[in-house]
PDB file of N, CA and C in Angstrom:
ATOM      1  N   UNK A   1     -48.061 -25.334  -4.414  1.00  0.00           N
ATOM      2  CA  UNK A   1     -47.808 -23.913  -4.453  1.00  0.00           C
ATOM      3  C   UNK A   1     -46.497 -23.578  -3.747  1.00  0.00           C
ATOM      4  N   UNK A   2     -46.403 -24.251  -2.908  1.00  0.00           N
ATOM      5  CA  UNK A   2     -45.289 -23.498  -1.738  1.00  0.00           C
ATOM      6  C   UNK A   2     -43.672 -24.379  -2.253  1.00  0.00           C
ATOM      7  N   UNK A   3     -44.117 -25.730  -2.996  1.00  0.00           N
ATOM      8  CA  UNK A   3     -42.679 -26.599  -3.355  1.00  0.00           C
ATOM      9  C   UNK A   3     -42.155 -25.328  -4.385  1.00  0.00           C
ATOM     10  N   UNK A   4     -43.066 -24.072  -4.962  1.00  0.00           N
ATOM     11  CA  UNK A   4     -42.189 -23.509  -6.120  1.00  0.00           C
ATOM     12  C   UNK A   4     -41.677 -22.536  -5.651  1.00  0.00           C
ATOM     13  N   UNK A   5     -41.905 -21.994  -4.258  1.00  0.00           N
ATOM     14  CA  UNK A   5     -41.210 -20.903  -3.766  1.00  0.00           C
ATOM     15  C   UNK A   5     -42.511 -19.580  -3.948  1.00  0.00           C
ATOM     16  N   UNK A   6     -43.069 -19.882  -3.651  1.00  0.00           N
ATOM     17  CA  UNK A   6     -44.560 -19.153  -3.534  1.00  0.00           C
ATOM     18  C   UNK A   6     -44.012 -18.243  -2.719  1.00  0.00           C
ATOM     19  N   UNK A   7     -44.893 -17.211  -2.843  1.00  0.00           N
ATOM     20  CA  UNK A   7     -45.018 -15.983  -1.466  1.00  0.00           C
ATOM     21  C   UNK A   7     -45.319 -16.616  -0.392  1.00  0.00           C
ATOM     22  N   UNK A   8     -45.384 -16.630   0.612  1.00  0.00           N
ATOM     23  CA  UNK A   8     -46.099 -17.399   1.412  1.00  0.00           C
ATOM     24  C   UNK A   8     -46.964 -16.478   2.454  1.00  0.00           C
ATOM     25  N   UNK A   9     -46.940 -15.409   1.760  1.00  0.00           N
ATOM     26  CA  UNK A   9     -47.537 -13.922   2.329  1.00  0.00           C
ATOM     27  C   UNK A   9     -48.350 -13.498   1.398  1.00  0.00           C
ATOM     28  N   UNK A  10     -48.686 -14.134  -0.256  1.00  0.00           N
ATOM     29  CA  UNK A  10     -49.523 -13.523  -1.128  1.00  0.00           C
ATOM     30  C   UNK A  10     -51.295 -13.289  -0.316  1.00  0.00           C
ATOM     31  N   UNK A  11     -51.279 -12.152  -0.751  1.00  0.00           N
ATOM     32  CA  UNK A  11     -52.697 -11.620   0.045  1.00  0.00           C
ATOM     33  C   UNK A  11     -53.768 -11.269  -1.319  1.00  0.00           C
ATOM     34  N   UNK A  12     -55.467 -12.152  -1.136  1.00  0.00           N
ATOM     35  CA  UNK A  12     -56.141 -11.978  -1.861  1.00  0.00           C
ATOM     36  C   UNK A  12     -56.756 -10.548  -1.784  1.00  0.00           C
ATOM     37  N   UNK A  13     -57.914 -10.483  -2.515  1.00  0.00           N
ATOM     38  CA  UNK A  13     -58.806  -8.750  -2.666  1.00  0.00           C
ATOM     39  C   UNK A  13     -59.272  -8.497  -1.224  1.00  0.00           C
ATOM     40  N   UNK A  14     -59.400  -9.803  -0.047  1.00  0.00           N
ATOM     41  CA  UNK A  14     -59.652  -9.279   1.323  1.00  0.00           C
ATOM     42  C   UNK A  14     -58.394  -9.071   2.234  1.00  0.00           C
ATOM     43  N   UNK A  15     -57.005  -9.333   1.629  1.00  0.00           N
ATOM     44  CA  UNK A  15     -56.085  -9.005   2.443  1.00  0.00           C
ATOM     45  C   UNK A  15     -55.463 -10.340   2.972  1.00  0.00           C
ATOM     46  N   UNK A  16     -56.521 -11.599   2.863  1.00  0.00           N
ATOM     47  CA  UNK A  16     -56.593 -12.993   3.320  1.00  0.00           C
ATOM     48  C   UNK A  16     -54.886 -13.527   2.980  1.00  0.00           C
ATOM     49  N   UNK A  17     -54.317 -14.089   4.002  1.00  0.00           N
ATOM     50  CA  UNK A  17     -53.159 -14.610   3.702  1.00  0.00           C
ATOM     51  C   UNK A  17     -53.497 -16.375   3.143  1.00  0.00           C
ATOM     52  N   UNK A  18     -52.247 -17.202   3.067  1.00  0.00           N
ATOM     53  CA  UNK A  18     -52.964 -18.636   3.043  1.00  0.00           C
ATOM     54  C   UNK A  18     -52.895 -18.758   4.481  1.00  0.00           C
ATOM     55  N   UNK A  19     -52.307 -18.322   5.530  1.00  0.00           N
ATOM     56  CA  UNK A  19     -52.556 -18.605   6.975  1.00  0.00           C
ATOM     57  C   UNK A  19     -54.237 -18.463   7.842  1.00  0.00           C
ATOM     58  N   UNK A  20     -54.715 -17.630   7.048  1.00  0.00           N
ATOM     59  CA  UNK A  20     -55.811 -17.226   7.200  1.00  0.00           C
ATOM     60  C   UNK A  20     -56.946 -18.281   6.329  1.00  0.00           C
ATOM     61  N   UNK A  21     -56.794 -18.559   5.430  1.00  0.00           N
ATOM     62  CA  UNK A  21     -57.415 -19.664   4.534  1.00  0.00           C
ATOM     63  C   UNK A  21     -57.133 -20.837   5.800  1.00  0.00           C
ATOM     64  N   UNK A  22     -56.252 -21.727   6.062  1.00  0.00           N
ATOM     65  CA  UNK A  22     -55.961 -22.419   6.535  1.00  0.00           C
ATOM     66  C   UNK A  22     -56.118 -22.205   8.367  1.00  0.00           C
ATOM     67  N   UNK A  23     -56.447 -21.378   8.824  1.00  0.00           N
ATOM     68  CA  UNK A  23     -57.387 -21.103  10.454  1.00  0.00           C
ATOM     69  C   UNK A  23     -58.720 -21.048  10.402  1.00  0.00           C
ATOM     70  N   UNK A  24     -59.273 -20.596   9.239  1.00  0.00           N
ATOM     71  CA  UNK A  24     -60.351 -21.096   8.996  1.00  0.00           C
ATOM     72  C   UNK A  24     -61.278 -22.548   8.414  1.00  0.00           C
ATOM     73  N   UNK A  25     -59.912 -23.399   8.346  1.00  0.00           N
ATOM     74  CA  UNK A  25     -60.321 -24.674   8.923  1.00  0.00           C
ATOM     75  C   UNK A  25     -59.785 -25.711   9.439  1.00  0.00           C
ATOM     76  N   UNK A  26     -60.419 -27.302   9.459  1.00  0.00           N
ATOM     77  CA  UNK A  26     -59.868 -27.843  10.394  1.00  0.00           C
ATOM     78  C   UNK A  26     -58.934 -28.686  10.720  1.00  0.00           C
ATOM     79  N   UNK A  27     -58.103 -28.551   9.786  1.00  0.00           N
ATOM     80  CA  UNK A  27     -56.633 -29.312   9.633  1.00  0.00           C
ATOM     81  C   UNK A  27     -55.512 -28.478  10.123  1.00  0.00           C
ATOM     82  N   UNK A  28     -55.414 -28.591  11.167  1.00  0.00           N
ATOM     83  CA  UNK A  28     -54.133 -27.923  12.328  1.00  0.00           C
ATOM     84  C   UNK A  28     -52.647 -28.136  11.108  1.00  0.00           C
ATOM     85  N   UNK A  29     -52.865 -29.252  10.651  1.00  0.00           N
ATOM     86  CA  UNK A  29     -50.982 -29.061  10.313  1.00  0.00           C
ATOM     87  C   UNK A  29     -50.948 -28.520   9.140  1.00  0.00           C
ATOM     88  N   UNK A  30     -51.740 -28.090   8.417  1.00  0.00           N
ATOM     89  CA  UNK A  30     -52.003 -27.026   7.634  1.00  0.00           C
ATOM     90  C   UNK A  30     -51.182 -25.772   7.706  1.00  0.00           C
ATOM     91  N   UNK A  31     -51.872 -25.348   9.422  1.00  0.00           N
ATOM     92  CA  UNK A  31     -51.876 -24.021   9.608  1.00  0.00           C
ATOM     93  C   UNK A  31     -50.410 -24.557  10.236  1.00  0.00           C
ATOM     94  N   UNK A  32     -49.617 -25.642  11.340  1.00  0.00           N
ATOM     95  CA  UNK A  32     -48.343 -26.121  11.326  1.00  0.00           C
ATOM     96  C   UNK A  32     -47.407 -25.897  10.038  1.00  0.00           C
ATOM     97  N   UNK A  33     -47.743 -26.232   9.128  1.00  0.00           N
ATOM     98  CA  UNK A  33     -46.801 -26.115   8.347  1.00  0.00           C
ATOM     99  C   UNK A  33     -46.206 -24.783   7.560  1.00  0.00           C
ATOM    100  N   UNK A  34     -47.662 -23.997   7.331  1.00  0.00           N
ATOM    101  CA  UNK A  34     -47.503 -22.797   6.944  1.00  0.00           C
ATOM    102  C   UNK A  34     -46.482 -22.279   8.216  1.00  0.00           C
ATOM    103  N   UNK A  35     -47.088 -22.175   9.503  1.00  0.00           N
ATOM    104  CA  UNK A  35     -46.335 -21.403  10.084  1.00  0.00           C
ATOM    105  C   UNK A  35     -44.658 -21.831   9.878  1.00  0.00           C
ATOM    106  N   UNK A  36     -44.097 -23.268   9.902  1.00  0.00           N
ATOM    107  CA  UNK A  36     -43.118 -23.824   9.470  1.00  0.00           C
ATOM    108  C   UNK A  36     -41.946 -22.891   8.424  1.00  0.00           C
ATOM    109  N   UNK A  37     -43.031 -22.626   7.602  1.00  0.00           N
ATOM    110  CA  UNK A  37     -42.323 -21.561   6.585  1.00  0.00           C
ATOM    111  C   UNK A  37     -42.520 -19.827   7.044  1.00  0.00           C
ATOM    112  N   UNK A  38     -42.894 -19.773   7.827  1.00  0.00           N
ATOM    113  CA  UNK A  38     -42.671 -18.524   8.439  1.00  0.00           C
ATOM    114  C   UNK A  38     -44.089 -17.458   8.233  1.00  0.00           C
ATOM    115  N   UNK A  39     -44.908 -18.286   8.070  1.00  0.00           N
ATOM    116  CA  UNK A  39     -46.139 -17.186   8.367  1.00  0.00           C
ATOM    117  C   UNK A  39     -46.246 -16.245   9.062  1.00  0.00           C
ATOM    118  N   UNK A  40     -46.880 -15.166   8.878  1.00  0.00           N
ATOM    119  CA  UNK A  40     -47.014 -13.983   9.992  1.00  0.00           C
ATOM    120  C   UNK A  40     -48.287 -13.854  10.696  1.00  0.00           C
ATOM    121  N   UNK A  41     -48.044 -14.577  11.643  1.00  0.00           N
ATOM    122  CA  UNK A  41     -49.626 -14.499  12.929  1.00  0.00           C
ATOM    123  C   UNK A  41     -50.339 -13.402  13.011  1.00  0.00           C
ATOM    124  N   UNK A  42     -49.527 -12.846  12.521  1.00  0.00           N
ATOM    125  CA  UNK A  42     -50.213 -11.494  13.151  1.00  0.00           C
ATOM    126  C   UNK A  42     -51.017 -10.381  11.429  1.00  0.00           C
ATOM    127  N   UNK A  43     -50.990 -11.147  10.507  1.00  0.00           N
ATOM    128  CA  UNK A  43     -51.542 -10.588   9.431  1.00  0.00           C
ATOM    129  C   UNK A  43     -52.887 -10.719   9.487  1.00  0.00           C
ATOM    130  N   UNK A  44     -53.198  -9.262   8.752  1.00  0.00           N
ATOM    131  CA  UNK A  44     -54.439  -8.896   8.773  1.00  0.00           C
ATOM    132  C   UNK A  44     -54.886  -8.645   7.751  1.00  0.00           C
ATOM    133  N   UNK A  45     -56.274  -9.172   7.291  1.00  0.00           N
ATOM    134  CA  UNK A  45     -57.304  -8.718   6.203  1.00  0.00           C
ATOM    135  C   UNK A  45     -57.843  -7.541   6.334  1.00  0.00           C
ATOM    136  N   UNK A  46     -58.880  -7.168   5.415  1.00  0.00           N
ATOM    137  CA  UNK A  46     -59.389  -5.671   5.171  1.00  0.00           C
ATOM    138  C   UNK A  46     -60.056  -5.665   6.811  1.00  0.00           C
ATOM    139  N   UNK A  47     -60.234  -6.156   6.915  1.00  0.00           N
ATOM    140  CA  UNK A  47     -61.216  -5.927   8.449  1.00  0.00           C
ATOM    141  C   UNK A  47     -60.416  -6.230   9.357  1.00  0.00           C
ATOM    142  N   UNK A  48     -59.180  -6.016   9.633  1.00  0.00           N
ATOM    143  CA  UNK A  48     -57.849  -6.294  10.552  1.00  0.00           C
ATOM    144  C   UNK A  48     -58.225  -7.629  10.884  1.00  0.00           C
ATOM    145  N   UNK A  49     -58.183  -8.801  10.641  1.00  0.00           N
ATOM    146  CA  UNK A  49     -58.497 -10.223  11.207  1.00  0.00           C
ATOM    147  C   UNK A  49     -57.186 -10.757  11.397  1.00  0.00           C
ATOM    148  N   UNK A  50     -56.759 -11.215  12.260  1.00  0.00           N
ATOM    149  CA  UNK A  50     -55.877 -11.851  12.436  1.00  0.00           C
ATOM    150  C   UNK A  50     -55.853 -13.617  12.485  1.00  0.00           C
ATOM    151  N   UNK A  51     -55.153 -14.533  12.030  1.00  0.00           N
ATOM    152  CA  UNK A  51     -55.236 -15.789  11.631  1.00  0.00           C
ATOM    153  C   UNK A  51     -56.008 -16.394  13.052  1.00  0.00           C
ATOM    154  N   UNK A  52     -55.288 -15.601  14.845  1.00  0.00           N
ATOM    155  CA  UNK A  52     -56.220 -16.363  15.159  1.00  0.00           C
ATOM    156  C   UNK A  52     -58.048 -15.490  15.847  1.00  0.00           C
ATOM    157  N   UNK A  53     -58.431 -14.029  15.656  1.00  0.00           N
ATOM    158  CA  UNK A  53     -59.395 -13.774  15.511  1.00  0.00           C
ATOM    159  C   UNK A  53     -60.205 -14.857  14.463  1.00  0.00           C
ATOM    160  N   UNK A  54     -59.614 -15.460  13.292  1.00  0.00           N
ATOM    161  CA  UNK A  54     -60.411 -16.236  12.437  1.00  0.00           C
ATOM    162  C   UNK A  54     -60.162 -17.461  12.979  1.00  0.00           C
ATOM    163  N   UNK A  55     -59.327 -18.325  13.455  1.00  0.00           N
ATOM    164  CA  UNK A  55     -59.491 -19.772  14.111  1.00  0.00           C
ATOM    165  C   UNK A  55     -60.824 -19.359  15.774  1.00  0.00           C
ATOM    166  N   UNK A  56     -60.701 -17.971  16.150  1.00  0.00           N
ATOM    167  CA  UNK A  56     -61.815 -18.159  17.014  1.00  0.00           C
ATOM    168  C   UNK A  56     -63.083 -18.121  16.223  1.00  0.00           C
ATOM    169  N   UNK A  57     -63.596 -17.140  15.604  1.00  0.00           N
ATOM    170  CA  UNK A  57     -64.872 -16.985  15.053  1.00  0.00           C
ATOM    171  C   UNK A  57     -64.978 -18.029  14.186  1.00  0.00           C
ATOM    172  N   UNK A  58     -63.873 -19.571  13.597  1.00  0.00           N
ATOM    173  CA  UNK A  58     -64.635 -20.860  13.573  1.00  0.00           C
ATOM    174  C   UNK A  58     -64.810 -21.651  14.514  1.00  0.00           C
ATOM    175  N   UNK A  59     -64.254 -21.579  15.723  1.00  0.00           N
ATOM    176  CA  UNK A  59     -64.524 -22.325  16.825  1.00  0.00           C
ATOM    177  C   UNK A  59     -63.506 -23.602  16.677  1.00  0.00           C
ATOM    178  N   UNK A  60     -62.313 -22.581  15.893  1.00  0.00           N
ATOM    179  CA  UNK A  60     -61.533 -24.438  15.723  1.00  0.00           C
ATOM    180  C   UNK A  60     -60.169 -24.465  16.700  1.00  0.00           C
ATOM    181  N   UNK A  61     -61.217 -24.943  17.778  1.00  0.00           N
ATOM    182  CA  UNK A  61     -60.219 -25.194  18.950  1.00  0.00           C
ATOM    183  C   UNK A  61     -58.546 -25.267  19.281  1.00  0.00           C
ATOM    184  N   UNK A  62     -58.372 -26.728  18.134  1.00  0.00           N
ATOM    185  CA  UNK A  62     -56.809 -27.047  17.966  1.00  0.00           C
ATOM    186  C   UNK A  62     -55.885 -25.782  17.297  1.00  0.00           C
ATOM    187  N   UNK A  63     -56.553 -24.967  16.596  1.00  0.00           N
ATOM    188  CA  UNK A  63     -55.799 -23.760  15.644  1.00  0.00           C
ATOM    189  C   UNK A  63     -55.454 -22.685  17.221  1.00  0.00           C
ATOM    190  N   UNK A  64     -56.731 -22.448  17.602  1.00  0.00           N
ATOM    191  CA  UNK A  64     -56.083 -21.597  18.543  1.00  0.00           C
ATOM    192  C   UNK A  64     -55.538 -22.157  19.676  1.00  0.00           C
ATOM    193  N   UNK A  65     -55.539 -22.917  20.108  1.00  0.00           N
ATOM    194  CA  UNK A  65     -54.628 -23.615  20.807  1.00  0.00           C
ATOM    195  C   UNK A  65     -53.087 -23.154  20.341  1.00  0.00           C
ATOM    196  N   UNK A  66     -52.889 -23.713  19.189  1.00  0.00           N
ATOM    197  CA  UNK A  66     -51.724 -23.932  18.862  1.00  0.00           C
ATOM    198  C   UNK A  66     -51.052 -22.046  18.675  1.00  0.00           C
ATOM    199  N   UNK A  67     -52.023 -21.633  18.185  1.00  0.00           N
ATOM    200  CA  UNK A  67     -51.676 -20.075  18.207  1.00  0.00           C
ATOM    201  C   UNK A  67     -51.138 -18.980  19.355  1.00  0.00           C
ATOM    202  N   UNK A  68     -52.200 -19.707  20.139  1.00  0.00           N
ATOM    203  CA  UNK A  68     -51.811 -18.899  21.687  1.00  0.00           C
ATOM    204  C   UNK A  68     -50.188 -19.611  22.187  1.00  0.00           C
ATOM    205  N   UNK A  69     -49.793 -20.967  21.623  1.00  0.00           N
ATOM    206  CA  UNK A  69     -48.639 -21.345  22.337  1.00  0.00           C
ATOM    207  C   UNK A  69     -47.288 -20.374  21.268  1.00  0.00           C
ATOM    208  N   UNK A  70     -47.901 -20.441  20.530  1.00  0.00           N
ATOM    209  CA  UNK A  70     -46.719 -19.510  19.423  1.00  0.00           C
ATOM    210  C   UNK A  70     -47.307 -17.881  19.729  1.00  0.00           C
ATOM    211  N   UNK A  71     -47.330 -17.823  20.801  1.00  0.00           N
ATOM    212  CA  UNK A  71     -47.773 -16.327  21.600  1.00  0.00           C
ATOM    213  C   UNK A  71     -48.401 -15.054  20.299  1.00  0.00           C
ATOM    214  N   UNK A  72     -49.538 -15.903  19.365  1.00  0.00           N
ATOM    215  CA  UNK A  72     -50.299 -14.802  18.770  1.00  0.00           C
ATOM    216  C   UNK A  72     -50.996 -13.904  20.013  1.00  0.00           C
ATOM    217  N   UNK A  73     -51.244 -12.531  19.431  1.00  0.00           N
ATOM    218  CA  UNK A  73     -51.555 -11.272  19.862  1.00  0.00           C
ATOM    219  C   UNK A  73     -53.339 -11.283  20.005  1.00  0.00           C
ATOM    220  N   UNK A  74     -53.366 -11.865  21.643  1.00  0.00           N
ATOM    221  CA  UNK A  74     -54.713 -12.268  22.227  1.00  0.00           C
ATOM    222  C   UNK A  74     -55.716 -11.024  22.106  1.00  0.00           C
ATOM    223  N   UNK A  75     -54.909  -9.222  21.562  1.00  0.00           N
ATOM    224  CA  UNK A  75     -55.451  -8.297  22.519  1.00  0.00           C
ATOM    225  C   UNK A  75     -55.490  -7.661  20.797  1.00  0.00           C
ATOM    226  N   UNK A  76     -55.531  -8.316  19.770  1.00  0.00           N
ATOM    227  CA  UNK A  76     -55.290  -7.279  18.157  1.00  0.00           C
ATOM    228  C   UNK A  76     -57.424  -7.197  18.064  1.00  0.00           C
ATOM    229  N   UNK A  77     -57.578  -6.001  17.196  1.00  0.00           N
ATOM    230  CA  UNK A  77     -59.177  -5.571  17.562  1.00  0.00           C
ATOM    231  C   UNK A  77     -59.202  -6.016  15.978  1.00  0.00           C
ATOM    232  N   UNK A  78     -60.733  -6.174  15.444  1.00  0.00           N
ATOM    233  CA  UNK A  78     -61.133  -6.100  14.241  1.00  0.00           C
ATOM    234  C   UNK A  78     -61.459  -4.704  14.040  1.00  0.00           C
ATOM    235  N   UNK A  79     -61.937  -4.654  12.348  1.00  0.00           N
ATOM    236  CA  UNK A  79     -62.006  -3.447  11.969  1.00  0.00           C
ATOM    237  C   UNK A  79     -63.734  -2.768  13.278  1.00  0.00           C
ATOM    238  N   UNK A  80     -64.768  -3.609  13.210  1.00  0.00           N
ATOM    239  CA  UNK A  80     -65.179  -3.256  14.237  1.00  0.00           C
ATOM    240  C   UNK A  80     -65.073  -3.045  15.918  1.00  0.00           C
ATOM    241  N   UNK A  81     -63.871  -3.360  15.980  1.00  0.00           N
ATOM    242  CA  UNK A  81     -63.450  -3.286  17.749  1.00  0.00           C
ATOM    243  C   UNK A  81     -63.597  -4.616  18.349  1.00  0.00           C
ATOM    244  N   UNK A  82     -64.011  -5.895  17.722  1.00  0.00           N
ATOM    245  CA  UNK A  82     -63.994  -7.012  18.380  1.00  0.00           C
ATOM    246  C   UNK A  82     -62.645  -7.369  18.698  1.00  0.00           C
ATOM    247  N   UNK A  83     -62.198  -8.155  20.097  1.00  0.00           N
ATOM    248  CA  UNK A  83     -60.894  -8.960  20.275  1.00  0.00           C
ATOM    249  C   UNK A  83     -61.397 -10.542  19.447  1.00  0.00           C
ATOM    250  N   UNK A  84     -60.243 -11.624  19.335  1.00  0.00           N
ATOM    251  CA  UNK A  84     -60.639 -12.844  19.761  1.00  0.00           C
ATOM    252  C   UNK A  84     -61.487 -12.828  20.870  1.00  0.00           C
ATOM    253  N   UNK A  85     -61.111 -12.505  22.105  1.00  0.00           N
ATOM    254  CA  UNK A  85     -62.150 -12.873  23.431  1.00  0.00           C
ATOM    255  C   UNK A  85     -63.544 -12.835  22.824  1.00  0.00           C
ATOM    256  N   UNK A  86     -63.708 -11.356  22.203  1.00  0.00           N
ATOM    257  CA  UNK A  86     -65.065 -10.934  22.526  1.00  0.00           C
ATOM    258  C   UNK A  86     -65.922 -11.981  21.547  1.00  0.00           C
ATOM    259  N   UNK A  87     -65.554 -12.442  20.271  1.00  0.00           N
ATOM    260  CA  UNK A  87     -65.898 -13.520  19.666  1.00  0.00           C
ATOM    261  C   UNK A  87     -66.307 -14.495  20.505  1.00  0.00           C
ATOM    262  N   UNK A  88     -65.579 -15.175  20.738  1.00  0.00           N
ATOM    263  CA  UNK A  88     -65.403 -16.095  21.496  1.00  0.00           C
ATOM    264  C   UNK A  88     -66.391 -16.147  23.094  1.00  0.00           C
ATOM    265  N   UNK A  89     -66.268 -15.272  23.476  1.00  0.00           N
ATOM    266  CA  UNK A  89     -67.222 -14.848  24.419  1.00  0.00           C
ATOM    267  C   UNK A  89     -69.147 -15.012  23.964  1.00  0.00           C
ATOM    268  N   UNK A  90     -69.018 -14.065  23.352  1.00  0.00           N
ATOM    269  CA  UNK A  90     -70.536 -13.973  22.101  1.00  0.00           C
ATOM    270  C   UNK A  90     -70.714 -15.365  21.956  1.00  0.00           C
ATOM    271  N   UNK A  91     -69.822 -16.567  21.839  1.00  0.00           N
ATOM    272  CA  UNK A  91     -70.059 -17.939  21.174  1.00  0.00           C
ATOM    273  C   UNK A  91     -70.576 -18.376  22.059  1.00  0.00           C
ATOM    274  N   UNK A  92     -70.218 -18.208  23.513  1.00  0.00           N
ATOM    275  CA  UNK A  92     -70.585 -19.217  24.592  1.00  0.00           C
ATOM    276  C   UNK A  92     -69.482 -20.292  24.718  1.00  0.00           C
ATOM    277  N   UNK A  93     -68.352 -20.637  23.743  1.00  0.00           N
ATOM    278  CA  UNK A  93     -67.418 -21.963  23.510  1.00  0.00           C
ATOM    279  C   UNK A  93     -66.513 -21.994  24.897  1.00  0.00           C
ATOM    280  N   UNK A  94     -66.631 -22.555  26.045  1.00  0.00           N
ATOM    281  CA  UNK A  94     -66.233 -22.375  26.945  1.00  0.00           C
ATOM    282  C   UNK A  94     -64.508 -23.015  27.084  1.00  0.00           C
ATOM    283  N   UNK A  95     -64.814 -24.020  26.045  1.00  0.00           N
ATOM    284  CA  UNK A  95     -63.504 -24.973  25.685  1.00  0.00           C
ATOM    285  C   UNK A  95     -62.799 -23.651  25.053  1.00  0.00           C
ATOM    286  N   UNK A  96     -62.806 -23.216  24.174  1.00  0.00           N
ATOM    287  CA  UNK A  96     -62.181 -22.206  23.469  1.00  0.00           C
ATOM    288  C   UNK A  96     -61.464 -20.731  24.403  1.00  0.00           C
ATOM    289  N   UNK A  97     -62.917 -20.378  25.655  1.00  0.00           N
ATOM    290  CA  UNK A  97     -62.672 -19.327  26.290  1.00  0.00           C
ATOM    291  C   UNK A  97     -61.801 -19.268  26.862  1.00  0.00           C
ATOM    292  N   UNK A  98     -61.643 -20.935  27.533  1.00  0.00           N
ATOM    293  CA  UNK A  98     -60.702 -21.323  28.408  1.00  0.00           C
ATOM    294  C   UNK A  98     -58.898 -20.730  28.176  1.00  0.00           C
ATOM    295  N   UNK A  99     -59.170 -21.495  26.719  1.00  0.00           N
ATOM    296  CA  UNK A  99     -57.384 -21.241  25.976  1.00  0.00           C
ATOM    297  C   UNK A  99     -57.469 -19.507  25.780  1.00  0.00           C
ATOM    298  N   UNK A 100     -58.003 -19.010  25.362  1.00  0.00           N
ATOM    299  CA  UNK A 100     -57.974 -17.714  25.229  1.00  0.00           C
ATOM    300  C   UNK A 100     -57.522 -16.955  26.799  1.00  0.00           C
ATOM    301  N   UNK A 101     -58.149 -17.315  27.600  1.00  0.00           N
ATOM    302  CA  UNK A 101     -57.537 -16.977  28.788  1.00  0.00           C
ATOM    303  C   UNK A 101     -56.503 -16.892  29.467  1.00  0.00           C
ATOM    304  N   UNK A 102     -55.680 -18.460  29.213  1.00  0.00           N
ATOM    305  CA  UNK A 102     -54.532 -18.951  29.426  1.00  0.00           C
ATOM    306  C   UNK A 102     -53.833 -18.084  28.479  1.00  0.00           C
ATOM    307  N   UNK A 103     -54.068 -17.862  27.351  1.00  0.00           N
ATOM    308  CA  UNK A 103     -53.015 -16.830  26.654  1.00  0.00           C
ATOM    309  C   UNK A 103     -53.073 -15.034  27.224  1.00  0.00           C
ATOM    310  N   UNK A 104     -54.487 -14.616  27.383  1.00  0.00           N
ATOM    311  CA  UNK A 104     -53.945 -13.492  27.933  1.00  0.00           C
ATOM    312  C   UNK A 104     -53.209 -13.388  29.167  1.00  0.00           C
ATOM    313  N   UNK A 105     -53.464 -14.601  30.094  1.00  0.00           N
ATOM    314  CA  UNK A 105     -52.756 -14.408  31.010  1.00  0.00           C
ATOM    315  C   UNK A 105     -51.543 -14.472  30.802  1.00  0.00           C
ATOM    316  N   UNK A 106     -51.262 -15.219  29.998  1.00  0.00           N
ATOM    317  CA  UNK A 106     -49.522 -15.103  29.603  1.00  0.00           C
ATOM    318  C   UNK A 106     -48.919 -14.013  28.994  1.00  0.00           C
ATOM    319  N   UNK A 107     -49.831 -13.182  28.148  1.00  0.00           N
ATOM    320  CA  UNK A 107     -49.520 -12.099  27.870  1.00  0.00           C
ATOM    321  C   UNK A 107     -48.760 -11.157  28.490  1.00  0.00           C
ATOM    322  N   UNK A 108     -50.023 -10.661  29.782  1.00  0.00           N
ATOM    323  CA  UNK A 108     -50.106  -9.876  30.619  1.00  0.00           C
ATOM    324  C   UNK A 108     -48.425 -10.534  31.779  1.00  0.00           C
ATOM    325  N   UNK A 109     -48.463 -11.082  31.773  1.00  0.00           N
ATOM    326  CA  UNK A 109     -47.029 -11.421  32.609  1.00  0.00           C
ATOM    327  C   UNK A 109     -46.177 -11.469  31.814  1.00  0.00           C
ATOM    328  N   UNK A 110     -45.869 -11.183  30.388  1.00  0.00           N
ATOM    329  CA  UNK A 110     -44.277 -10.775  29.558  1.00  0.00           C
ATOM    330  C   UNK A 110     -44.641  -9.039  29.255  1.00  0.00           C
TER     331      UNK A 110
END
């Protein structure tokens, strides 16, 4: 798709980017490479989801990892008012809570 010069922003009937396809699972260089070509972290589906609100609510560690170091937006709400945290929180994933932390704290100090 992307060798023909694809959108790399085409959004399905939920708003879903391929960045969003690809945080929702578990092949990190996936979501590496997309970003490579300039994905936008910060895109949102019908329910404001952001690529990494969806790498938290799968619990796929390495995605948000890698998200929080490319300083995605720890503090963006879903269409119901959830953060990442609060996901993530609700999960119990303490490995996960951890990185989420380390990013707001970095937040909060720029």
């Amino acid at each position: 798709m992307l060798t023909n010069k694809a959108d790399i922003e085409t959004k399905d009937l939920n708003n879903r980017t391929p960045l969003h396809y690809a945080c929702s699972g578990r092949k990190t260089e996936n979501v590496e490479f997309l970003i490579s070509k300039n994905a936008n972290l910060e895109a949102q589906t019908k329910d404001h989801e952001t690529p990494l609100y969806i790498a938290c609510k799968e619990e796929n560690e390495d995605t948000v990892c890698l998200l929080i170091a490319l300083n995605a937006n720890v503090f963006s709400r879903s269409k119901d008012g959830d953060t990442p945290y609060d996901l993530v929180e609700k999960s119990g994933n303490e490995t996960t809570l951890a990185i989420l932390l380390s990013g707001i704290e970095a937040q909060f100090q720029n």
